[in-house]
Protein backbone atom coordinates (compact mmCIF):
# COMPACT_ATOMS: atom_id res chain seq x y z
CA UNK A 1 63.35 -40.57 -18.94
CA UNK A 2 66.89 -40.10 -18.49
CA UNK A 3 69.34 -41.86 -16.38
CA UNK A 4 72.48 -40.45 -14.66
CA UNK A 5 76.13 -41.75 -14.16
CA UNK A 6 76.29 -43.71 -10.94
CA UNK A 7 78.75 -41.37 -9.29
CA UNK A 8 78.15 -38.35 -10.97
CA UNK A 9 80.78 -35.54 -10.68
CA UNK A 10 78.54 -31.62 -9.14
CA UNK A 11 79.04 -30.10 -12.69
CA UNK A 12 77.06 -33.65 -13.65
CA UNK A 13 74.26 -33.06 -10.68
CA UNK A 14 74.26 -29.56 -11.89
CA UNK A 15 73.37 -30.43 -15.53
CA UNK A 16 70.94 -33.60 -14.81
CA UNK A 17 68.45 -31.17 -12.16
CA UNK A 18 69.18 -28.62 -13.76
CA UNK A 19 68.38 -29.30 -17.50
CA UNK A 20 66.94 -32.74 -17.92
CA UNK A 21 64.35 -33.37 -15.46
CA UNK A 22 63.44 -30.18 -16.16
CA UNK A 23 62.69 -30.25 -19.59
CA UNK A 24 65.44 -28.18 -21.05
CA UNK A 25 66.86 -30.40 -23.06
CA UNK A 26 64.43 -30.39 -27.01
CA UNK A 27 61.49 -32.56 -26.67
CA UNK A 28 61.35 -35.04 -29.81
CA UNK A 29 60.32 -38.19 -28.72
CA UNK A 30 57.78 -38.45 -31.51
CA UNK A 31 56.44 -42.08 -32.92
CA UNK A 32 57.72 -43.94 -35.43
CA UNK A 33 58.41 -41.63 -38.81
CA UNK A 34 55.68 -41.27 -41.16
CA UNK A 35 57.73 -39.46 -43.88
CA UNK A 36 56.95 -41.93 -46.73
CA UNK A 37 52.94 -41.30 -46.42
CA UNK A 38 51.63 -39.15 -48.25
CA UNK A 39 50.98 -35.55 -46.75
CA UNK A 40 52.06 -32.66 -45.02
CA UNK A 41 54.63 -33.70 -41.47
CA UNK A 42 55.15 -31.22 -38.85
CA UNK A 43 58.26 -31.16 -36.28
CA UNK A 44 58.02 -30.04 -32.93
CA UNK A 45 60.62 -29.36 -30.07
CA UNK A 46 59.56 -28.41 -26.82
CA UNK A 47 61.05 -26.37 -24.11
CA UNK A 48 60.71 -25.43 -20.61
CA UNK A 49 58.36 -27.17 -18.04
CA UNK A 50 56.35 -29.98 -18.12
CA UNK A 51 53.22 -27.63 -19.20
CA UNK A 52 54.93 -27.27 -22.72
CA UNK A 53 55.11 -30.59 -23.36
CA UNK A 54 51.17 -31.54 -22.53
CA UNK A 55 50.58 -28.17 -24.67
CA UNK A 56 52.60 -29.77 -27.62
CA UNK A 57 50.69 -32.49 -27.40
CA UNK A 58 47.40 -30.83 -28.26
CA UNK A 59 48.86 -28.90 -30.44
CA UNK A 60 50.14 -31.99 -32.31
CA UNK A 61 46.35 -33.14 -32.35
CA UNK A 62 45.12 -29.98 -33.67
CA UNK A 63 47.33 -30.31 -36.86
CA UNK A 64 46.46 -34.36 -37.08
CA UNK A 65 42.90 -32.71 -37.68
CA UNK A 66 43.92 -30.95 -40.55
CA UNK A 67 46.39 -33.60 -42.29
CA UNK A 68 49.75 -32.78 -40.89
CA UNK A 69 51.59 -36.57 -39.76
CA UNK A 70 53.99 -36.10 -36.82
CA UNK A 71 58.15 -36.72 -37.94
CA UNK A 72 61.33 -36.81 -35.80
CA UNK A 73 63.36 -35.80 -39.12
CA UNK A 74 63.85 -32.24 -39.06
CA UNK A 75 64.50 -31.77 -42.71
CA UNK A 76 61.24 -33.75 -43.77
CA UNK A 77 58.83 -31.63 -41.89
CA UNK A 78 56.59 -28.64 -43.49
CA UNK A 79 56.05 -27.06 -40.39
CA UNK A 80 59.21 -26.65 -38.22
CA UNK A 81 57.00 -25.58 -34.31
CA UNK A 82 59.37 -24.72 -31.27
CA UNK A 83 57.34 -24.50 -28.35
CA UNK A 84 59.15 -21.87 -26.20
CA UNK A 85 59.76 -21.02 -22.16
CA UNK A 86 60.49 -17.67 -20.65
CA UNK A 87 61.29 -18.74 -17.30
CA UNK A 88 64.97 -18.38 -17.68
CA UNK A 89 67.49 -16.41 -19.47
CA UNK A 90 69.61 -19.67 -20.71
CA UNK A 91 65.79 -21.22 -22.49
CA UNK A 92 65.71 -18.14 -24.59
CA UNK A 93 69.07 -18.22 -25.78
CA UNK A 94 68.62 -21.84 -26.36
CA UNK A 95 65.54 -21.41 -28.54
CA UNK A 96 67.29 -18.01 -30.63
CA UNK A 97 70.03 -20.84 -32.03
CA UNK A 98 67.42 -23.65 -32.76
CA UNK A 99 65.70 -20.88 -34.81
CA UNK A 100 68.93 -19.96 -37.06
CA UNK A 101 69.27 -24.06 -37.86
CA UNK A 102 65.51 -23.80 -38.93
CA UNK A 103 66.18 -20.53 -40.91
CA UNK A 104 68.96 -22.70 -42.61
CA UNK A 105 66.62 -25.50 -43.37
CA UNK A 106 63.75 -22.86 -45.24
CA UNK A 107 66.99 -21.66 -46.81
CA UNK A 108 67.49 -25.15 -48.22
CA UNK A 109 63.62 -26.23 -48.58
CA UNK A 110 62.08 -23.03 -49.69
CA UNK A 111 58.24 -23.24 -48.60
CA UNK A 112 58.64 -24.85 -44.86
CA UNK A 113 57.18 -22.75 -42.69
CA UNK A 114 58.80 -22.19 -38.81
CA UNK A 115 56.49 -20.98 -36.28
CA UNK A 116 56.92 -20.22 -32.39
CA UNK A 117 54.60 -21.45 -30.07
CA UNK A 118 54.17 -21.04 -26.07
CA UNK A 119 55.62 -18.49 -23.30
CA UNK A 120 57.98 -16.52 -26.03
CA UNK A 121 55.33 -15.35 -28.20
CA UNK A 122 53.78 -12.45 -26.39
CA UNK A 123 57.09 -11.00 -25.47
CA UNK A 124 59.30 -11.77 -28.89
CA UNK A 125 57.12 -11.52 -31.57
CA UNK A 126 58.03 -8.51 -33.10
CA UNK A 127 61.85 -9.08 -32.72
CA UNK A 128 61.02 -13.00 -34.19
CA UNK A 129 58.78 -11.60 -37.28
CA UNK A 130 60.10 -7.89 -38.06
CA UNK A 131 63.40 -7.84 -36.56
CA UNK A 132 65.36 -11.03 -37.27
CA UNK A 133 62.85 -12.26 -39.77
CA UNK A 134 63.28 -16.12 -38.39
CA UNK A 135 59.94 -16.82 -38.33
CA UNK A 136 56.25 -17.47 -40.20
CA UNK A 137 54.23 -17.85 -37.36
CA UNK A 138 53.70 -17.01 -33.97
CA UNK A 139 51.70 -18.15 -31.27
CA UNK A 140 50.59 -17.64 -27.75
CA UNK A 141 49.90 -20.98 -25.55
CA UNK A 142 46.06 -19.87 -25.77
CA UNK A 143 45.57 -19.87 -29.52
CA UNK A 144 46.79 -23.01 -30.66
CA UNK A 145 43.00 -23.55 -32.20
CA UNK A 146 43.98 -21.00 -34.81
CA UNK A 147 46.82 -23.10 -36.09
CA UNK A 148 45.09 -24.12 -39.35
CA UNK A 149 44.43 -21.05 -40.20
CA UNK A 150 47.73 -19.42 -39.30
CA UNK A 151 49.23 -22.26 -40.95
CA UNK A 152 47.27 -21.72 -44.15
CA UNK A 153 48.35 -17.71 -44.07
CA UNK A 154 51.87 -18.43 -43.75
CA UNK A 155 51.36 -20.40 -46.67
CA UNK A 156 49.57 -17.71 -48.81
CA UNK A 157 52.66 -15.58 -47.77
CA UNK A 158 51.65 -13.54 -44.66
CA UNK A 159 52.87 -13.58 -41.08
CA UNK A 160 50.86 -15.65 -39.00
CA UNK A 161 50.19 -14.32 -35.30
CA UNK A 162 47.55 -14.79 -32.16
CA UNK A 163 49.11 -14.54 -29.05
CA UNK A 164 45.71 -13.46 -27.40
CA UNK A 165 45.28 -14.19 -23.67
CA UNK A 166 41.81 -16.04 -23.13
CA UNK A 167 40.06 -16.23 -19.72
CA UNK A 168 38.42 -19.14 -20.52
CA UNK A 169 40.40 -21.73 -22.80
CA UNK A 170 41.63 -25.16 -21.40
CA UNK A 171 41.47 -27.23 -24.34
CA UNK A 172 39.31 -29.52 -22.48
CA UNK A 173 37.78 -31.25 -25.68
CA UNK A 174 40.52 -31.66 -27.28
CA UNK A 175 42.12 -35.36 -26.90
CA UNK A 176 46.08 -34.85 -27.29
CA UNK A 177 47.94 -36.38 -29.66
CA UNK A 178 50.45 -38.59 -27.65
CA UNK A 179 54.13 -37.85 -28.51
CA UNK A 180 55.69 -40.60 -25.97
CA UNK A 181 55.93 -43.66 -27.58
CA UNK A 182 56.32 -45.82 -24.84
CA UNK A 183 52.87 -45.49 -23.92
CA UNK A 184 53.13 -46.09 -19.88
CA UNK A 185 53.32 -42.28 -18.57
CA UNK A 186 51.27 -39.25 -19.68
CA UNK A 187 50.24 -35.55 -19.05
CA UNK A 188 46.97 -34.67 -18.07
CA UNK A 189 46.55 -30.49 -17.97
CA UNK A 190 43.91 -29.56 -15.23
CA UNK A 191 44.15 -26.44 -15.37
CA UNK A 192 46.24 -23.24 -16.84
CA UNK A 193 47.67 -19.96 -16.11
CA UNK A 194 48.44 -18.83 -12.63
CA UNK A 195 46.83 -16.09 -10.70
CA UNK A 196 50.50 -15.83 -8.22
CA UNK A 197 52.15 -12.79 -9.04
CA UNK A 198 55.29 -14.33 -7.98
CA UNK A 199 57.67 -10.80 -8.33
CA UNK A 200 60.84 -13.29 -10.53
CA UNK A 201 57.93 -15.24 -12.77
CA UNK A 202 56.66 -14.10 -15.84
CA UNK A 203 54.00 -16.98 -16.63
CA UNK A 204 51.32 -14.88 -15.39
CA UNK A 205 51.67 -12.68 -18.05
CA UNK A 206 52.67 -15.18 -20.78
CA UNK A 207 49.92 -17.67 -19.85
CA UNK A 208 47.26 -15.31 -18.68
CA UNK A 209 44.79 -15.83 -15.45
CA UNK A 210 44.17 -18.92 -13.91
CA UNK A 211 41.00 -21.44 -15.18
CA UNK A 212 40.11 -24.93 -13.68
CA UNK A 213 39.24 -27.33 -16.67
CA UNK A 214 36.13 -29.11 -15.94
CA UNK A 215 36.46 -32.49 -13.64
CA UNK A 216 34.61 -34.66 -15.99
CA UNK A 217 36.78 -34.22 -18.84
CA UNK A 218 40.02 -34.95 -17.10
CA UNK A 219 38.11 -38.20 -15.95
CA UNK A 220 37.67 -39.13 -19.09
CA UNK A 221 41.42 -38.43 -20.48
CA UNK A 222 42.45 -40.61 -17.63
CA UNK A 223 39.91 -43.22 -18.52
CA UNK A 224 40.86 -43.19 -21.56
CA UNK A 225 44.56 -43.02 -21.05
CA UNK A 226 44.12 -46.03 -19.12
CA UNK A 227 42.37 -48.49 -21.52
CA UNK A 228 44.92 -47.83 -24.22
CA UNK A 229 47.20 -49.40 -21.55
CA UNK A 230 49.11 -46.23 -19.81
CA UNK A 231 49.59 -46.81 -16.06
CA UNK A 232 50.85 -43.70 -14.86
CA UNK A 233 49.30 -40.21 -15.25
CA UNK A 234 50.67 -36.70 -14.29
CA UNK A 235 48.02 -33.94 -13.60
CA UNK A 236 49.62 -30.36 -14.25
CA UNK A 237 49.30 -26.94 -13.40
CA UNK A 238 50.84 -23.94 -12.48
CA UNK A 239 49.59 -24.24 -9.32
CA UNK A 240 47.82 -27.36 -8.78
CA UNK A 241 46.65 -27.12 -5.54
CA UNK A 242 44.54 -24.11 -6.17
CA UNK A 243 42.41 -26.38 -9.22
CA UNK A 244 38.57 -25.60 -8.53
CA UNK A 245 35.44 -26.37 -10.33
CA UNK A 246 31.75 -26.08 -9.93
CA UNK A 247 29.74 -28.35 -11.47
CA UNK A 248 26.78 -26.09 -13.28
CA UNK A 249 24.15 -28.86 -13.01
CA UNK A 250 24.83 -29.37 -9.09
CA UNK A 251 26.48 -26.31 -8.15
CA UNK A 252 29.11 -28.81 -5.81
CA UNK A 253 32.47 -27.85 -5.72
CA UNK A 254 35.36 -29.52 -6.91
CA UNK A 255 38.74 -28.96 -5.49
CA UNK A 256 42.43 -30.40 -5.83
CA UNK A 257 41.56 -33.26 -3.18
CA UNK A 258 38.47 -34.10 -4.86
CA UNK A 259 40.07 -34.32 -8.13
CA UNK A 260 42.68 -36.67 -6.81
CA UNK A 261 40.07 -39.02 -5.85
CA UNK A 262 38.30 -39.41 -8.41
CA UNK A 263 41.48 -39.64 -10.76
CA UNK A 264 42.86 -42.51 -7.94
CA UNK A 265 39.44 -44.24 -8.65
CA UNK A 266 39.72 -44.68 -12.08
CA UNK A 267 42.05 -47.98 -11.48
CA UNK A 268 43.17 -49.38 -8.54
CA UNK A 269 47.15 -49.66 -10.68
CA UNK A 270 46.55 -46.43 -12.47
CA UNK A 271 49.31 -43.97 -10.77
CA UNK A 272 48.49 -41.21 -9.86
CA UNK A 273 51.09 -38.21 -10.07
CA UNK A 274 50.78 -34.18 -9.95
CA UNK A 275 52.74 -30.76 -10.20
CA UNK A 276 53.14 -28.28 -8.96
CA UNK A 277 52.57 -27.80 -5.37
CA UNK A 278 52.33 -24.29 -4.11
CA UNK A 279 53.43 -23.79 -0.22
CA UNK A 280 50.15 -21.56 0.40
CA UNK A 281 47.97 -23.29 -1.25
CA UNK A 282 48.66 -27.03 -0.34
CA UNK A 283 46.20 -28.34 2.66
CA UNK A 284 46.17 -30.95 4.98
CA UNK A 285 43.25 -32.62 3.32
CA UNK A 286 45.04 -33.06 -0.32
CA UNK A 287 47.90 -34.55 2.43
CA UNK A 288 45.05 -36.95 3.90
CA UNK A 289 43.73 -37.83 0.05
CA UNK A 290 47.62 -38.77 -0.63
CA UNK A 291 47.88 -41.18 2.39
CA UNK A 292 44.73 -42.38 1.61
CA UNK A 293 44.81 -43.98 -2.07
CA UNK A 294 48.10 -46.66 -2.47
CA UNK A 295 48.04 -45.49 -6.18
CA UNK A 296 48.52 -41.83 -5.46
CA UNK A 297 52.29 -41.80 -5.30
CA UNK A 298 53.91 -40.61 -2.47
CA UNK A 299 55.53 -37.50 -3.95
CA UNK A 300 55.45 -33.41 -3.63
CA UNK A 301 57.49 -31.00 -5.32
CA UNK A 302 56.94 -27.94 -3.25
CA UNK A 303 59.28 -25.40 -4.28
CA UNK A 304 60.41 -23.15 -1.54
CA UNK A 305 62.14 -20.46 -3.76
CA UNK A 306 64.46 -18.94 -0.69
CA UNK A 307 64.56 -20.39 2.65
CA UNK A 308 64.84 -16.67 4.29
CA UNK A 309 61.21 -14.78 5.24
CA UNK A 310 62.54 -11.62 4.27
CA UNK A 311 63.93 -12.80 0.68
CA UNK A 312 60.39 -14.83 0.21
CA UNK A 313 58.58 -11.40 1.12
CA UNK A 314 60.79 -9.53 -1.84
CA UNK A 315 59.54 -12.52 -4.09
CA UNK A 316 55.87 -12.08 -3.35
CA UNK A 317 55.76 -15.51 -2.17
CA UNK A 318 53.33 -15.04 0.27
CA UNK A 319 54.56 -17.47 3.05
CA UNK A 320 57.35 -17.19 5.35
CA UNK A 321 60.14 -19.58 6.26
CA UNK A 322 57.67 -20.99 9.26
CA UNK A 323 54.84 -21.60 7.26
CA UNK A 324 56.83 -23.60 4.87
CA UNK A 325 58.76 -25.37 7.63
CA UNK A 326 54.99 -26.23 9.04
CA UNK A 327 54.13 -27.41 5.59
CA UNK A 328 57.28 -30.13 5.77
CA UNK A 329 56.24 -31.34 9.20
CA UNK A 330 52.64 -31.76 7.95
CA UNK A 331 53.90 -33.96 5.02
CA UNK A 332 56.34 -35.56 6.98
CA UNK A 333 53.08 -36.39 9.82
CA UNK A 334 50.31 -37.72 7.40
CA UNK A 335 52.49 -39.19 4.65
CA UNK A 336 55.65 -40.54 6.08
CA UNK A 337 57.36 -42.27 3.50
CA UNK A 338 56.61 -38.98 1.50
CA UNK A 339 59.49 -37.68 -1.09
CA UNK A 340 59.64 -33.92 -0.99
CA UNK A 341 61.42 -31.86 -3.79
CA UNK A 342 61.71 -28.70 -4.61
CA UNK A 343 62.85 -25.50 -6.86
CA UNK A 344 65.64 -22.52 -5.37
CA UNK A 345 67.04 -19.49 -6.69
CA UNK A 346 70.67 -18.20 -5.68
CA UNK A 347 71.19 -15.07 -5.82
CA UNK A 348 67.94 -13.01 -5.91
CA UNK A 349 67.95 -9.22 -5.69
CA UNK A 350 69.44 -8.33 -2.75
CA UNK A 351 70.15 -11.77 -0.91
CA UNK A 352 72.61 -11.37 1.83
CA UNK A 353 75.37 -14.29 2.99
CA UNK A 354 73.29 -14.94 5.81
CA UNK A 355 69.91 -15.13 3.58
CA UNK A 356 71.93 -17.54 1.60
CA UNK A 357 73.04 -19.61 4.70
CA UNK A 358 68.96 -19.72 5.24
CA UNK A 359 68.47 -21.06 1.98
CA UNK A 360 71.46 -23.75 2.38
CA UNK A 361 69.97 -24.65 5.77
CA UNK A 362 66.38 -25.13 4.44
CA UNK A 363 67.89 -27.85 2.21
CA UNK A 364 68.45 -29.94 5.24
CA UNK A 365 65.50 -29.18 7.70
CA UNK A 366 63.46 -30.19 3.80
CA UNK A 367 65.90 -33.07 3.19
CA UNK A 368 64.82 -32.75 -0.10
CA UNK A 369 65.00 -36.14 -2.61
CA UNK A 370 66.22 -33.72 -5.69
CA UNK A 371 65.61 -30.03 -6.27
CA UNK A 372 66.27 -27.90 -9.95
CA UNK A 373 68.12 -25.21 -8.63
CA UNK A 374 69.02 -21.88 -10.51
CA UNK A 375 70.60 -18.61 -9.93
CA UNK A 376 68.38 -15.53 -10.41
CA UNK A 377 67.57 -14.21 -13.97
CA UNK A 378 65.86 -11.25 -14.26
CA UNK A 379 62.95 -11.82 -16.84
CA UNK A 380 61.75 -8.25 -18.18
CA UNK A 381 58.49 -7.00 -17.34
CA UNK A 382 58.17 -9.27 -13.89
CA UNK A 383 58.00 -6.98 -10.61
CA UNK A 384 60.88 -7.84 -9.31
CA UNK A 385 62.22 -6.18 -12.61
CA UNK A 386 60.73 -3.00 -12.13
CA UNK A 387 60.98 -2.96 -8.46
CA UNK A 388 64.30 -4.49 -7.54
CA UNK A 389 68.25 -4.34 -8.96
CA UNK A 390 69.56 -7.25 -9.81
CA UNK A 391 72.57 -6.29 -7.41
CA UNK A 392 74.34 -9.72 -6.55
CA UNK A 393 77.27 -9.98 -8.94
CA UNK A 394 76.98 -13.06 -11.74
CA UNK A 395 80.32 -14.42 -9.68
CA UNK A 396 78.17 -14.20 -6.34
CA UNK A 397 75.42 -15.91 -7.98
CA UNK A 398 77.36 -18.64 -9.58
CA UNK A 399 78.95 -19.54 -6.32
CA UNK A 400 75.86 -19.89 -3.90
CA UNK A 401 74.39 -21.77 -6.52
CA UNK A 402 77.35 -24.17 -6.42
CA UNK A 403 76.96 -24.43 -2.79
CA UNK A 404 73.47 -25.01 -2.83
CA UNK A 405 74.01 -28.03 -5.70
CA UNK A 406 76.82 -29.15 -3.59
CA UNK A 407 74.74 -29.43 -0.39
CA UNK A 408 71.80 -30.81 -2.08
CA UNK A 409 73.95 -33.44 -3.83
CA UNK A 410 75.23 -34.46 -0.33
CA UNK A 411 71.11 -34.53 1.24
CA UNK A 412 70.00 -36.43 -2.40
CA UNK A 413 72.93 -39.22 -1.74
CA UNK A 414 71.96 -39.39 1.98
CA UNK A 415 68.23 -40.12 1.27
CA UNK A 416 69.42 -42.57 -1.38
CA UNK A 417 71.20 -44.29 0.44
CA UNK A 418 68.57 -44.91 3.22
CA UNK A 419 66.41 -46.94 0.72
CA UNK A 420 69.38 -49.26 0.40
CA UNK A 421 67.80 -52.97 1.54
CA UNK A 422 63.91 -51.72 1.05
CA UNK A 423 61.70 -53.08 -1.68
CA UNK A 424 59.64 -50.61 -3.88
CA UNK A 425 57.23 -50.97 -6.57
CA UNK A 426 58.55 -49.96 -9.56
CA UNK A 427 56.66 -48.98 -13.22
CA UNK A 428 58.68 -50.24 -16.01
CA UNK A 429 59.66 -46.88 -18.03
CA UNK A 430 61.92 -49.20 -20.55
CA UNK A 431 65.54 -49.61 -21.51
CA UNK A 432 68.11 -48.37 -18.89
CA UNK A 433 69.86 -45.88 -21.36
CA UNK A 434 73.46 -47.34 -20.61
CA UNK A 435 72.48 -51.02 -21.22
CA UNK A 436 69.45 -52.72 -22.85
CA UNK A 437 70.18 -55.53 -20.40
CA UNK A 438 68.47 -53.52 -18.08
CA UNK A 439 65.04 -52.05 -17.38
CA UNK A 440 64.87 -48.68 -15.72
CA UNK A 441 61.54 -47.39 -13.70
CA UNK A 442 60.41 -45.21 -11.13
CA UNK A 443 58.72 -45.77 -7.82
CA UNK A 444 56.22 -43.88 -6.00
CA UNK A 445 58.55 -40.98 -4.44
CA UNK A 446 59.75 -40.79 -7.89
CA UNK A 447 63.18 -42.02 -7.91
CA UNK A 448 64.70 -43.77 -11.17
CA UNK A 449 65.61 -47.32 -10.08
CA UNK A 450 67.86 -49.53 -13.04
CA UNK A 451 67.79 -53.19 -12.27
CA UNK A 452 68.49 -56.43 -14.98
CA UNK A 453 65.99 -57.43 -17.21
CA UNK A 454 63.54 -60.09 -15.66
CA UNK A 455 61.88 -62.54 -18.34
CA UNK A 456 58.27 -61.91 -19.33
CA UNK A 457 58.04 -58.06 -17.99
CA UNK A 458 57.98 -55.12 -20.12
CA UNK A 459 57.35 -51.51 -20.18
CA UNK A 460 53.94 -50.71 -18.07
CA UNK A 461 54.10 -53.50 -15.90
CA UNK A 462 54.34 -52.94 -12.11
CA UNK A 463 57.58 -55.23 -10.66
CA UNK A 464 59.01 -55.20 -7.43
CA UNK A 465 62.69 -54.07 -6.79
CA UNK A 466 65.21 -54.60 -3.98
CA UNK A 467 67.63 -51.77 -3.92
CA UNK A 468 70.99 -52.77 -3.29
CA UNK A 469 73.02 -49.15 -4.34
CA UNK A 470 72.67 -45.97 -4.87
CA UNK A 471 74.36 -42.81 -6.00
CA UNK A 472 72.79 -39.60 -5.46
CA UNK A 473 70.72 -39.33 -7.96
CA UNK A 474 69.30 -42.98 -9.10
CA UNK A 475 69.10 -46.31 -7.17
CA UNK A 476 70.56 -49.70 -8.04
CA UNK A 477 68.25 -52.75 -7.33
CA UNK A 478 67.55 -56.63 -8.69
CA UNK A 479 63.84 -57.95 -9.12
CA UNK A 480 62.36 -59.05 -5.77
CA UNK A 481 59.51 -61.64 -7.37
């Protein structure tokens, strides 16, 4: 987890919501290297959302199966994987450069093979494998079972490629390969592809229809998780609060509630976190679940998208500004010392100053903890695409954007501030990244707290922290034992 500079400048808030919490940054945080055993190594950098990550994880597994070790130097590995996102413009772009430094390295180590996994696949793959010729393999997030063998064609000197859309897979017996090693926070996928035909997103057609993985193995994961001495797990999907399952020897239902639960009753100190929320979707008695269970921490990204009705419509949201508002005062009734966050797009097709000025406005009413905030990039092949021009000028775009960073900055060091003299309980993450004098950790509405190092506590121990500064984006506190 990364920290941020106590008085960080907007081009800094920018950057940190923007790119790090959000994944953006490569994802290499692989164990100790193995490159003196004997074998094949593979290197992997992920992209995107958290959903990449937990994929690159069982694809990680999947290659442990057949041999491959796991290796955070980039010229060691066999098997160079970048696991891709399509959400935004800037990801793609990112990706395109990683690939020419990987062409370099097969240039230098003839016989590694560089494959692209995730989102990308569907959409690149004949520019990545005919075109520009950067690539041996590529891979849609639902094939990643076929690696083996697309591995083993690459090697016999063919183009590997399955980017085939499955209705059913959710990798629920597979047990990922944990690429954090800290060993106190991990993913747990419930669930994949989205059925929301949000008109900006393209995931529904890069990770196909929406499937619930079954209850019982995500149980399990957690139990599991748990007894190798993790304390904090993170249930993802698309769109978490529409998870359902039917168990075929009962016929009961499972929903998101349910799930949470039973996940809360693994262990009473077994945190419990999830994303994401969807504004529709999210009901009062996955609110009442929250409030319920200590251990199921008191945080809900629910991206609003647009604060204006009319700009929500054009975005297929679904909801309107009220419902969403309704939404807020429902968290803000059953779970009080609830942190909301959220996601928001500047600039989408056709957004007036006064939809804007919604949008800006929304950010208060919300007083949002943290949001990742973007301007609108038209992804090709979404509706909005095909059915809208992208008519607000990059200049227009990049300057309600700045507003709404400025704004939220201002609500972010506001609701910092407030926790200023309170005492939280904090997991131990590990080293503050500015000083290994201190420990950093986050609390249950999911704010980074750095505080010194207390004698006998490490990383995965609960402490509790007296906050005694803040900036907007991470709060300063001392051991309260």
């Amino acid at each position: 987890m990364h920290l941020y500079n106590d008085n960080p400048t907007l081009l800094d808030v920018q950057h940190q919501m923007n790119e790090e919490q959000q994944g953006e940054v490569f994802y290499k945080n692989i164990p100790e290297l193995t490159d003196s055993e004997a074998g094949k190594h593979f290197y992997i950098e992920s992209y995107g959302c958290q959903m990449n990550f937990s994929d690159s994880e069982i694809v990680a597994s999947i290659l442990a199966e057949v041999g491959f070790k796991p290796t955070r130097n980039l010229e060691s590995a066999d098997l160079i994987l970048v696991n891709t996102c399509s959400i935004r413009e800037k990801a793609e772009e990112t990706v395109r450069k990683r690939l020419r430094v990987f062409d370099a390295i097969k240039r230098q180590k003839p016989g590694t093979l560089v494959g692209v996994l995730g989102c990308m696949a569907e959409r690149l793959k004949s520019k990545f494998l005919e075109e520009e010729r950067l690539v041996d393999l590529v891979v849609g997030p639902d094939a990643y079972r076929d690696l083996p063998k697309l591995v083993a064609t690459a090697e016999d000197g063919d183009k590997g490629v399955n980017v085939f859309l499955s209705r059913e897979e959710t990798y629920a017996d597979i047990s990922p390969l944990r690429l954090d090693s800290k060993g106190v926070s991990a993913f747990i996928s419930i669930m994949r592809g989205c059925d929301n035909m949000c008109s900006f997103c393209v995931v529904p057609f890069t990770r196909g229809r929406e499937r619930s993985r079954d209850a019982f193995s995500i149980l399990a994961e957690a139990q599991e998780l748990y007894e190798r001495g993790y304390r904090e797990v993170t249930l993802l999907g698309q769109n978490v609060d529409s998870y359902k399952w039917t168990n075929p020897e009962t016929e009961t239902l499972v929903n998101f509630a349910h799930l949470l639960e039973m996940v809360a009753l693994v262990a009473p100190d077994l945190r419990v976190r999830f994303s994401t929320s969807h504004p529709k979707d999210i009901t009062n008695e996955v609110l009442h679940t929250i409030a319920k269970y200590p251990n199921i921490c008191k945080y809900i990204h629910l991206p609003v998208q647009s604060g204006n009705s009319d700009v929500l419509e054009r975005m297929n949201r679904t909801y309107d500004r009220e419902w969403y508002m309704e939404r807020i005062e429902a968290i803000r009734q059953i779970i009080p010392d609830c942190a909301i966050s959220s996601d928001i797009i500047a600039g989408f097709c056709s957004e007036t100053e006064a939809e804007h000025q919604d949008t800006l406005s929304m950010i208060e009413f919300a007083d949002y903890s943290m949001s990742y905030m973007f301007f609108y990039s038209e992804r090709p092949g979404t509706l909005a695409a095909r059915k809208y021009p992208d008519d607000i000028s990059l200049e227009v775009k990049k300057r309600r954007l700045q507003e709404i960073i400025n704004l939220q900055s201002q609500v972010s060091f506001r609701h910092n501030q407030r926790d200023i003299g309170k005492v939280y309980e904090v997991l131990i993450e590990g080293d503050s990244r500015k000083s290994e004098q201190d420990f950093c950790g986050r609390n249950s509405q999911n704010k980074m707290i750095v505080f010194p190092k207390v004698p006998g506590y490490q990383p995965g121990q609960y402490i509790n922290v007296l906050v005694k500064a803040a900036s907007s984006a991470t709060l300063i506190g001392e051991a309260a034992i």
